[in-house]
N, C-alpha and C. Protein backbone atom coordinates (compact mmCIF):
# COMPACT_ATOMS: atom_id res chain seq x y z
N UNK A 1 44.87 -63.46 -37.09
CA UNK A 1 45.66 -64.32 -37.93
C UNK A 1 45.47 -65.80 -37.55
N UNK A 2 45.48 -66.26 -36.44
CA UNK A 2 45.35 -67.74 -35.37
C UNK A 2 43.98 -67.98 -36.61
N UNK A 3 42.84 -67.00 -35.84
CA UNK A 3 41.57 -67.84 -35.78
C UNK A 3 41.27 -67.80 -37.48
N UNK A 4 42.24 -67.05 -38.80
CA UNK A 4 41.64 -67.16 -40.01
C UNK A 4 42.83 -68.76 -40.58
N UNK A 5 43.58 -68.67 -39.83
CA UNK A 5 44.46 -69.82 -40.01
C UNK A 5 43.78 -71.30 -39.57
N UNK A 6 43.19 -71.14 -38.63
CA UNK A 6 42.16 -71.96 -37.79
C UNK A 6 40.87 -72.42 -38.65
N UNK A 7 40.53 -71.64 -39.48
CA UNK A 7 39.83 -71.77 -39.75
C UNK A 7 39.56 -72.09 -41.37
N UNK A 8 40.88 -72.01 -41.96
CA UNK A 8 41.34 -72.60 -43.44
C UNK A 8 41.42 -74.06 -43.15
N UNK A 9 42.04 -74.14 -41.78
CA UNK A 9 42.47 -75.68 -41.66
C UNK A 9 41.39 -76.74 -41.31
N UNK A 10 40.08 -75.89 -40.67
CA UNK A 10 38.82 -76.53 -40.53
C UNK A 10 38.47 -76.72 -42.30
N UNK A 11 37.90 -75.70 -43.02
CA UNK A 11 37.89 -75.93 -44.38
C UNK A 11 38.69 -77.01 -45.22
N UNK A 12 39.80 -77.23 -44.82
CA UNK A 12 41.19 -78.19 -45.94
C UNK A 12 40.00 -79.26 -45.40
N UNK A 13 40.32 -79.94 -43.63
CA UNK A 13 39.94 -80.81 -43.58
C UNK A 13 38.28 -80.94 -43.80
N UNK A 14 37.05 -80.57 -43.95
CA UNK A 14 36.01 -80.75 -44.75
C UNK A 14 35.95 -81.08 -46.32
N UNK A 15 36.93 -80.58 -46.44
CA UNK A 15 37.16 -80.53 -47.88
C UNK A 15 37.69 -82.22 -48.45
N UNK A 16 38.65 -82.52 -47.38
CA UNK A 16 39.08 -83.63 -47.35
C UNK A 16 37.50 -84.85 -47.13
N UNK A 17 37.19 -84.63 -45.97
CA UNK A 17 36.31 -85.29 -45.48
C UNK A 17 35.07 -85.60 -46.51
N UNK A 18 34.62 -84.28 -47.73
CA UNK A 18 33.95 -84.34 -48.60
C UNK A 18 34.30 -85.64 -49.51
N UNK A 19 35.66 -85.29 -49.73
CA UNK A 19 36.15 -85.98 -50.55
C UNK A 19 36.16 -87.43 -50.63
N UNK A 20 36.32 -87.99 -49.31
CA UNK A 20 36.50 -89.17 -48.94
C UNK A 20 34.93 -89.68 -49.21
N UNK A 21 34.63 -88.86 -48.70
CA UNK A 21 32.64 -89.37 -48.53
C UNK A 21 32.13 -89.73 -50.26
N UNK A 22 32.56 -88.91 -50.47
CA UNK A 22 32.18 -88.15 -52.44
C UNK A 22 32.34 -90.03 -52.82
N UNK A 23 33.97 -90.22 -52.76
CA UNK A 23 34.56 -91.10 -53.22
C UNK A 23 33.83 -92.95 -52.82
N UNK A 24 33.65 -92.44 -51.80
CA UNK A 24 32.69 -93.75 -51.08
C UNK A 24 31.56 -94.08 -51.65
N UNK A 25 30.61 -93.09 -51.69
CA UNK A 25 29.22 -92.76 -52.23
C UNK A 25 29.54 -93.26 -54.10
N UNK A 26 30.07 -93.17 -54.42
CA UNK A 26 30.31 -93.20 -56.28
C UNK A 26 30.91 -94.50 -55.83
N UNK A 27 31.69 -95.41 -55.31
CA UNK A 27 31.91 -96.76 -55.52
C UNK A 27 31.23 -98.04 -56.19
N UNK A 28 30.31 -97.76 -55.17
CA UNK A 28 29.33 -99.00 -55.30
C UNK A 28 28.37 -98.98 -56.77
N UNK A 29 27.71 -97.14 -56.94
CA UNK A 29 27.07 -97.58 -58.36
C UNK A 29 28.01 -97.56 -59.48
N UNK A 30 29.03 -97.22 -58.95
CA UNK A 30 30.20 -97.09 -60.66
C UNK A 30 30.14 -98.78 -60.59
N UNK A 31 30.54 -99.20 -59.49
CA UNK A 31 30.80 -100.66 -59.62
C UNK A 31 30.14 -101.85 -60.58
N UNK A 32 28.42 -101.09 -60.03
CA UNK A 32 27.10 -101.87 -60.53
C UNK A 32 27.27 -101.79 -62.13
N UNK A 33 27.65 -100.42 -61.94
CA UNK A 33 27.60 -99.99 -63.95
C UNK A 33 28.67 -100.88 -64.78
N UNK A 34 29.93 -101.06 -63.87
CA UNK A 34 30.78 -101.72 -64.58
C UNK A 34 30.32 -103.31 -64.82
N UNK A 35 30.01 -103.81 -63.85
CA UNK A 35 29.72 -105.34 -63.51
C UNK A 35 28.27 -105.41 -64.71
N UNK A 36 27.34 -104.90 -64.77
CA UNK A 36 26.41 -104.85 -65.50
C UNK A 36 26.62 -104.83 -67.33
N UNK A 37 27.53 -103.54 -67.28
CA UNK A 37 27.77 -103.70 -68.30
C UNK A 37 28.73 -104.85 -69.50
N UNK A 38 29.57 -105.18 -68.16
CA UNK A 38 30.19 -106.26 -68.82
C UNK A 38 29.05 -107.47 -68.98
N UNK A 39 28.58 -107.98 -68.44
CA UNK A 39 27.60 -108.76 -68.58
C UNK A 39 26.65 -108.54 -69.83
N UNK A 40 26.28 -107.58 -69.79
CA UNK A 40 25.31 -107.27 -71.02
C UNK A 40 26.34 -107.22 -72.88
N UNK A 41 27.32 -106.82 -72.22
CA UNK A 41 28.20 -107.46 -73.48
C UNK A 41 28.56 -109.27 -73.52
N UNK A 42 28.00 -109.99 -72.31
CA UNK A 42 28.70 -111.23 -72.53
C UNK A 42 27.20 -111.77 -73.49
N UNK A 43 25.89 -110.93 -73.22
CA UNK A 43 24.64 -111.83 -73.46
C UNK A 43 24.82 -111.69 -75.07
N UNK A 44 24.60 -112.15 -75.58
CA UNK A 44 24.69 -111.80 -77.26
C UNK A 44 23.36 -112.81 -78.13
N UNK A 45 22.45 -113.57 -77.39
CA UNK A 45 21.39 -114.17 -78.18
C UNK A 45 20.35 -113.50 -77.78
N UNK A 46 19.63 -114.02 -78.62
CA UNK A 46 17.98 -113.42 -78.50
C UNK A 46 17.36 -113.83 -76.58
N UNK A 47 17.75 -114.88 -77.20
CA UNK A 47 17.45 -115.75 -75.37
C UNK A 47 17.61 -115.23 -74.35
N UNK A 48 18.41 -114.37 -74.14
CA UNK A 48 19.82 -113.70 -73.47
C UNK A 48 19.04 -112.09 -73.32
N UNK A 49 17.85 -111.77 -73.94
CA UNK A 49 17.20 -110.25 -73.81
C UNK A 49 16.90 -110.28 -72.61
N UNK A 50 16.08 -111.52 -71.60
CA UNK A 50 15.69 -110.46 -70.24
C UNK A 50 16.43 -110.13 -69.61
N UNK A 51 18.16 -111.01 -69.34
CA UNK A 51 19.47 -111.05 -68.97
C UNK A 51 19.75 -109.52 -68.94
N UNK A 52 19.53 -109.10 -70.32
CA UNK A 52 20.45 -107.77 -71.00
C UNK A 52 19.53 -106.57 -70.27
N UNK A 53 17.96 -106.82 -70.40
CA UNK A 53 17.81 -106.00 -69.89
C UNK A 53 17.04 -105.71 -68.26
N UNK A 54 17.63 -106.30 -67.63
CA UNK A 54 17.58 -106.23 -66.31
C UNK A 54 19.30 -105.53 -65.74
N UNK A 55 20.14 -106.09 -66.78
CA UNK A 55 21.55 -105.21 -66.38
C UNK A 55 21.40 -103.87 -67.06
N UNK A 56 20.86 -103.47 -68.16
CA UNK A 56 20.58 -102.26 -68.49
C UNK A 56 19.94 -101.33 -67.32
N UNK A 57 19.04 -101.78 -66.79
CA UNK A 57 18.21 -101.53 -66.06
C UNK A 57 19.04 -101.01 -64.18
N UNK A 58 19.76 -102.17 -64.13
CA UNK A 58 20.82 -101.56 -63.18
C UNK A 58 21.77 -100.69 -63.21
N UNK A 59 21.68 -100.17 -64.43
CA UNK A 59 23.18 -99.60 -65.19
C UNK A 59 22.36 -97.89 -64.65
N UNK A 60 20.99 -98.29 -65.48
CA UNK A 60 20.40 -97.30 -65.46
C UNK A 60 19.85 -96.23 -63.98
N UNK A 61 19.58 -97.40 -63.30
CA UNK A 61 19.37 -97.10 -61.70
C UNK A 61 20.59 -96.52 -60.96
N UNK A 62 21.88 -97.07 -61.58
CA UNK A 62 23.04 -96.96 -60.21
C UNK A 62 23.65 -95.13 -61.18
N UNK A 63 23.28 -95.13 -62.69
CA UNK A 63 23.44 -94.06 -63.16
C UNK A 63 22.58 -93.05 -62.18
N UNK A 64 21.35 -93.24 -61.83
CA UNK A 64 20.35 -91.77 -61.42
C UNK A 64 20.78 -92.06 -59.80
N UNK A 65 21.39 -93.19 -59.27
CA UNK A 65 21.79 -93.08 -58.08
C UNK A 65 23.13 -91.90 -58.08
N UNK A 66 23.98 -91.88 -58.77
CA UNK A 66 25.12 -90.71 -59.23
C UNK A 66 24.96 -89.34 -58.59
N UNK A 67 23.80 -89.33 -60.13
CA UNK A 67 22.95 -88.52 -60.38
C UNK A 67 22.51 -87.48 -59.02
N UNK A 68 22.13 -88.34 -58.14
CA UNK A 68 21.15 -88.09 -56.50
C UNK A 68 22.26 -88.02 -55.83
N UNK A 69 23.32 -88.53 -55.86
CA UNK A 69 24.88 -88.38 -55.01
C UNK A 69 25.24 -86.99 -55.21
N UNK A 70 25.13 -86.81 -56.74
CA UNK A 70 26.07 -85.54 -57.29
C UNK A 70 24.78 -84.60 -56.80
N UNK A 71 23.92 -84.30 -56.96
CA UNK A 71 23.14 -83.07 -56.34
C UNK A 71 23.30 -82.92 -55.03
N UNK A 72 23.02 -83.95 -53.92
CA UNK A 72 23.13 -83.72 -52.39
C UNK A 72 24.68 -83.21 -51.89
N UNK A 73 26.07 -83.50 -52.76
CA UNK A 73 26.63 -83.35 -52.29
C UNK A 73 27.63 -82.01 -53.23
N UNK A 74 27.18 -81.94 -54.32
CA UNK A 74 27.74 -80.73 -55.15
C UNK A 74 28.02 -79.18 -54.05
N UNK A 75 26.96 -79.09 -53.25
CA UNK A 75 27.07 -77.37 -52.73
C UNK A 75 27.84 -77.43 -51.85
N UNK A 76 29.31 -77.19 -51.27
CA UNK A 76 30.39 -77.07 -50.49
C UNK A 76 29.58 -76.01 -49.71
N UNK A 77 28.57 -75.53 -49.52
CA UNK A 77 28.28 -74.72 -48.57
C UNK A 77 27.14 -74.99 -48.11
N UNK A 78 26.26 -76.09 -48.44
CA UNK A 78 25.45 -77.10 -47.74
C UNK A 78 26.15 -77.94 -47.02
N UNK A 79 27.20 -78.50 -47.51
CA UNK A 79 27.92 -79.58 -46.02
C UNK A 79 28.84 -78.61 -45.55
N UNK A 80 29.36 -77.24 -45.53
CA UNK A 80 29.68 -76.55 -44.37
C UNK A 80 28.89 -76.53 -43.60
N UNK A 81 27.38 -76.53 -43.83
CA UNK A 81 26.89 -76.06 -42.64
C UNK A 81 25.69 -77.02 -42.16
N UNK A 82 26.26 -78.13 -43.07
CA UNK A 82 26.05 -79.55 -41.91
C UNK A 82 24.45 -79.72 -42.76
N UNK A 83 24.24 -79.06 -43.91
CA UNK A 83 22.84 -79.71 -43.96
C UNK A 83 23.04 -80.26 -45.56
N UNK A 84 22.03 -80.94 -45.82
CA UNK A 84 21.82 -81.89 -46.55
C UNK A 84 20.44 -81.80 -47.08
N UNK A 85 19.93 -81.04 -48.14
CA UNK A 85 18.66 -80.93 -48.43
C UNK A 85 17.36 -82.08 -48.60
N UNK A 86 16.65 -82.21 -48.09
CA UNK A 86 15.87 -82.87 -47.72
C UNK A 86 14.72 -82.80 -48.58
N UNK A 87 14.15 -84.34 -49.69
CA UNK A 87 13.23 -83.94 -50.05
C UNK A 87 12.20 -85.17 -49.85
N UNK A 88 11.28 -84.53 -49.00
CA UNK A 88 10.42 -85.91 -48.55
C UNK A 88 9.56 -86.15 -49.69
N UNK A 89 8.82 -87.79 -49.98
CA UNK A 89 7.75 -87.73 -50.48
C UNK A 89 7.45 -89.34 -49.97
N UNK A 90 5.91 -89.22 -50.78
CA UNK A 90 5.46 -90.85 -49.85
C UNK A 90 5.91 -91.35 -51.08
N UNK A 91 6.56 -92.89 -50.25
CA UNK A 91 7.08 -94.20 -51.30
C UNK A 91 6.71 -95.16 -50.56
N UNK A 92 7.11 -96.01 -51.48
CA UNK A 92 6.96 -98.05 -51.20
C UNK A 92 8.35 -97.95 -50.56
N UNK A 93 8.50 -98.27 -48.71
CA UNK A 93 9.74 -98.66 -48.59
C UNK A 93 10.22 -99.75 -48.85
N UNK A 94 9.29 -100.90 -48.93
CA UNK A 94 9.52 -101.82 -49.01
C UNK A 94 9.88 -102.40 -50.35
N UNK A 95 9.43 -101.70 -51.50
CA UNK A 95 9.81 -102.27 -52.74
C UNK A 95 11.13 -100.98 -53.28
N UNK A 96 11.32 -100.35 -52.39
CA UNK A 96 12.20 -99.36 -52.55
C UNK A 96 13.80 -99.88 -52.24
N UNK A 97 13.48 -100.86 -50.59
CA UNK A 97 15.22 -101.61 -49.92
C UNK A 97 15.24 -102.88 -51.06
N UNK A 98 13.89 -103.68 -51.78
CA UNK A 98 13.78 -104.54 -52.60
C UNK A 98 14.88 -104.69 -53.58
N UNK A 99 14.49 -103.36 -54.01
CA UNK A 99 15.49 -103.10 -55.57
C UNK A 99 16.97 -102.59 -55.20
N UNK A 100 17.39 -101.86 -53.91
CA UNK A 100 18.33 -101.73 -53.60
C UNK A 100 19.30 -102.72 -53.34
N UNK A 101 18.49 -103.75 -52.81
CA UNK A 101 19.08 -105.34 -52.21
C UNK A 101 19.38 -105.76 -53.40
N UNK A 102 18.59 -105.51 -54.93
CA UNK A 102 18.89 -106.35 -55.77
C UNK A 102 19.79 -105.88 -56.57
N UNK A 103 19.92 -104.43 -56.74
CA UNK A 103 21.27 -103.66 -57.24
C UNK A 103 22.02 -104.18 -57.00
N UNK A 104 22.37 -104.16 -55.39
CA UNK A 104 23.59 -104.72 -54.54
C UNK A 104 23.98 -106.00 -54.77
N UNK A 105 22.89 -106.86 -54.89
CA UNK A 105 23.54 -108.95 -54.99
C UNK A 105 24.58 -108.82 -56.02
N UNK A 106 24.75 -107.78 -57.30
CA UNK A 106 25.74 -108.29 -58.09
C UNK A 106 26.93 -107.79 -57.50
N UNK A 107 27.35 -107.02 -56.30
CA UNK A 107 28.39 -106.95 -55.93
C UNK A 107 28.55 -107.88 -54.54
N UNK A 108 28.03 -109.17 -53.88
CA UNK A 108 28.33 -110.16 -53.69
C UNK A 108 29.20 -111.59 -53.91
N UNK A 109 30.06 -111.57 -53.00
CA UNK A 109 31.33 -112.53 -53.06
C UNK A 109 30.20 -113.30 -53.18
N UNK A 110 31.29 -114.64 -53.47
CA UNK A 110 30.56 -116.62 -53.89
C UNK A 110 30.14 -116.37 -52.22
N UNK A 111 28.94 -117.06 -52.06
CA UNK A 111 28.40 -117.63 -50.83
C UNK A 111 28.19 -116.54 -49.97
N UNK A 112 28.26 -115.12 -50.49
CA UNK A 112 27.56 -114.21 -49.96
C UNK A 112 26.02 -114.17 -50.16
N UNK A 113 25.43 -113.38 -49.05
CA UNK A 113 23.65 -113.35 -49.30
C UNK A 113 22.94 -112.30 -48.70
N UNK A 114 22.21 -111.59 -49.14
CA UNK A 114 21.61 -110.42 -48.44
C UNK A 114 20.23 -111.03 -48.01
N UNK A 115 19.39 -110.81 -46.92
CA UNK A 115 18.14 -111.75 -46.51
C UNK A 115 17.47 -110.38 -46.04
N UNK A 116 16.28 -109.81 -46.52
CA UNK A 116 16.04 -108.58 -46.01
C UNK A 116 14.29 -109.53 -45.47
N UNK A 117 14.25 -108.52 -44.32
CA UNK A 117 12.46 -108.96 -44.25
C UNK A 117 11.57 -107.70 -43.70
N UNK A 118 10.51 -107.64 -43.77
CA UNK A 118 9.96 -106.37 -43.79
C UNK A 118 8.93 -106.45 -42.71
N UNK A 119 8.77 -105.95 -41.81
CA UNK A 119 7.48 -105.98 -40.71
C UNK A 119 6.88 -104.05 -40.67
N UNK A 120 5.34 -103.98 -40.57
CA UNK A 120 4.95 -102.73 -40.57
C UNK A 120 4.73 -101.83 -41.69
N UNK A 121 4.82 -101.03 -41.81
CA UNK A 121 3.91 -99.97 -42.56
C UNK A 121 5.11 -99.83 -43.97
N UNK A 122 4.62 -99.87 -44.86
CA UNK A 122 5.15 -100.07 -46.05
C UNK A 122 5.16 -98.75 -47.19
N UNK A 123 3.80 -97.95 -46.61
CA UNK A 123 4.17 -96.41 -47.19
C UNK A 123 4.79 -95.54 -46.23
N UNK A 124 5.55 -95.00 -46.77
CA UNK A 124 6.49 -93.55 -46.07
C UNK A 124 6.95 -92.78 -46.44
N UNK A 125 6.90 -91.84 -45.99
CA UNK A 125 7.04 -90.52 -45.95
C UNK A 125 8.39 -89.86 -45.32
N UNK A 126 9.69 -90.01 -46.23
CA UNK A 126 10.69 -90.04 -46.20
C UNK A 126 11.57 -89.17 -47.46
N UNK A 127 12.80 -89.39 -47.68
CA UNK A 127 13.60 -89.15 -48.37
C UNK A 127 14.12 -90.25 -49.40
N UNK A 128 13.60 -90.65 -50.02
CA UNK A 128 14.15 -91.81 -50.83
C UNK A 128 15.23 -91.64 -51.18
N UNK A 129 15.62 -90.67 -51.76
CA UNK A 129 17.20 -90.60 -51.92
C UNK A 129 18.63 -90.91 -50.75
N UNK A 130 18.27 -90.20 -50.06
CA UNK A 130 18.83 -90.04 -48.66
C UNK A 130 19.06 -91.71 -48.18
N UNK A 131 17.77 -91.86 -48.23
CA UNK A 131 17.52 -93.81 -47.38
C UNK A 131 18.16 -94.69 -48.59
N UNK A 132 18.51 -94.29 -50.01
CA UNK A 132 19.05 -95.12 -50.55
C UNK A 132 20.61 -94.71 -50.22
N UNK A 133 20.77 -93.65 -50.14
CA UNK A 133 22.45 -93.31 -50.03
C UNK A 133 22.39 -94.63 -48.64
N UNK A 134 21.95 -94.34 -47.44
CA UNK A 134 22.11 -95.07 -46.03
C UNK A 134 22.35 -96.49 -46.36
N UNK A 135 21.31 -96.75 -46.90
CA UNK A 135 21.21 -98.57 -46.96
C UNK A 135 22.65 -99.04 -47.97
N UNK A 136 22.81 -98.27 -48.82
CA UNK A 136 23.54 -98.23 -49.92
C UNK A 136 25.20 -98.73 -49.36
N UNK A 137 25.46 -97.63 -48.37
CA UNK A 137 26.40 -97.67 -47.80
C UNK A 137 26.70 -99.09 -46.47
N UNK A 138 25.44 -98.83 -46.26
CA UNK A 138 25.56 -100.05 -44.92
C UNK A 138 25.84 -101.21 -45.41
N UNK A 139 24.80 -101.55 -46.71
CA UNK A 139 25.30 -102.85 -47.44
C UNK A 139 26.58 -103.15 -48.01
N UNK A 140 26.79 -102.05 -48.72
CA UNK A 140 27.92 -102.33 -49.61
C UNK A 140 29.09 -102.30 -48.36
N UNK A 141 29.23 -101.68 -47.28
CA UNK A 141 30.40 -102.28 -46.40
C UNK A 141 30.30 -103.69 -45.70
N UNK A 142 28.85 -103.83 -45.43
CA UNK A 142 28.57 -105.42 -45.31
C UNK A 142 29.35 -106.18 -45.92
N UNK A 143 29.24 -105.82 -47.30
CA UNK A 143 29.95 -106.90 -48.64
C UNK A 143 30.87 -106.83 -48.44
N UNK A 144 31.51 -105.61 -48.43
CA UNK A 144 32.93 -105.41 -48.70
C UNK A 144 33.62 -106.05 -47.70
N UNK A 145 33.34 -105.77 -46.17
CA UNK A 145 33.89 -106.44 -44.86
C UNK A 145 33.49 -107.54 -44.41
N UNK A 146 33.21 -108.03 -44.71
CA UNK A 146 32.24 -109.30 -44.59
C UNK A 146 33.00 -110.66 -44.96
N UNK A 147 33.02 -112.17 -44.48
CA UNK A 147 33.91 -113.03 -44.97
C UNK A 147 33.23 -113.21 -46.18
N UNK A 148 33.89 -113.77 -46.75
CA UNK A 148 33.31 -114.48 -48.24
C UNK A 148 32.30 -115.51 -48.02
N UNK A 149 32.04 -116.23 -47.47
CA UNK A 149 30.62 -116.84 -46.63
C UNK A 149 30.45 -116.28 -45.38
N UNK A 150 29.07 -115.41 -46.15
CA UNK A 150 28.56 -114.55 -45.01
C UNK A 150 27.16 -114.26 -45.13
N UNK A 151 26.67 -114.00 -44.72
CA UNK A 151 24.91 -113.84 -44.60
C UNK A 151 24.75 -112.23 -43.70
N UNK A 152 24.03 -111.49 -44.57
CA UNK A 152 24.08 -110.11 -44.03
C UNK A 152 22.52 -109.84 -44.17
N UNK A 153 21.97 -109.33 -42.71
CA UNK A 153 20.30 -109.77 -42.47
C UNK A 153 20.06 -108.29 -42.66
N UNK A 154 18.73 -107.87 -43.03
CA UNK A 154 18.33 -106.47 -43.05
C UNK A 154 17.27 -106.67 -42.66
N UNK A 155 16.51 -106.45 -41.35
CA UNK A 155 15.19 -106.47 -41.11
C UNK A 155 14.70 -105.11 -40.85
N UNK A 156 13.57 -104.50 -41.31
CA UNK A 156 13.09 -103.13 -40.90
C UNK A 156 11.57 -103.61 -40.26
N UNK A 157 11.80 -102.96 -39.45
CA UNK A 157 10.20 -102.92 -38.40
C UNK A 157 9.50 -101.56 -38.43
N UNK A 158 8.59 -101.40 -38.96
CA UNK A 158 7.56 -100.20 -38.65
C UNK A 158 6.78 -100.07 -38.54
N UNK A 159 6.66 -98.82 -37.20
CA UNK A 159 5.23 -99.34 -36.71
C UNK A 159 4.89 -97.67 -36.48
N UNK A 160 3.52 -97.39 -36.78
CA UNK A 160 3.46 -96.32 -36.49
C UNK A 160 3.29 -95.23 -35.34
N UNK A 161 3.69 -94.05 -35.38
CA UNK A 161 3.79 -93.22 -33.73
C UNK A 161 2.96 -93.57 -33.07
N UNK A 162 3.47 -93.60 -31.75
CA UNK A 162 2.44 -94.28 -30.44
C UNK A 162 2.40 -92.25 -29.74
């Protein structure tokens, strides 16, 4: 009785812990979608098209970011048991944190700034999804905790196995 009681209460709190995570992870691109979209309703001239669609374009990205949230974290019996499906392939990291950095600037306070710089090997063989959830999160608490004049540096160094 202890150890099935023991062990509902491990479950509540995962469940919780999902939740919190779930909720974290969906912030930042709901955010992008909102901020974007209002914008693309403010553009209304012809002039105003690359404006519209570069926020389309974010709307569209922070949508398939969701998208990549809601699959990794949908199976309650993949994060019971601590894993997280993994799907490697080779990418551009570097034009990969690029577009992430640039998702992110529209959720930047006045006199906020993201400064990323890149040293080393630029194809990899990784999880793109995964490395966008990471960066995703690191930044957007940057922003969020961060004074309102603040400068938040991202340097990645890579170098290959010695």
């Amino acid at each position: 009785m202890i150890i099935a009681l023991n062990k509902e209460k491990d479950l509540s709190e995962l469940k919780s812990r999902f939740v919190s995570i779930a909720s974290h992870e969906f912030r930042t691109p709901l955010s992008t979608v909102l901020s974007s979209a209002y914008l693309v309703s403010q553009y209304a001239g012809n002039e105003d098209q690359p404006r519209r669609e570069k926020h389309i374009q974010r709307i569209i990205s922070s949508v398939d970011m969701l998208t990549d949230i809601l699959n990794d974290f949908l199976s309650v019996g993949k994060i019971e048991e601590g894993k997280i499906q993994i799907r490697r392939s080779l990418f551009d990291i570097k034009q990969h944190i690029q577009q992430i950095v640039s998702e992110l600037n529209g959720l930047l306070k006045k006199n906020q700034q993201i400064k990323y710089t890149h040293k080393g090997k630029e194809k990899l063989e990784l999880d793109p999804s995964l490395m966008r959830q990471i960066l995703t999160n690191l930044l957007s608490n940057a922003i969020k905790f961060s004074p309102k004049v603040a400068l938040s540096t991202l340097k990645v160094s890579l170098h290959p196995k010695t």
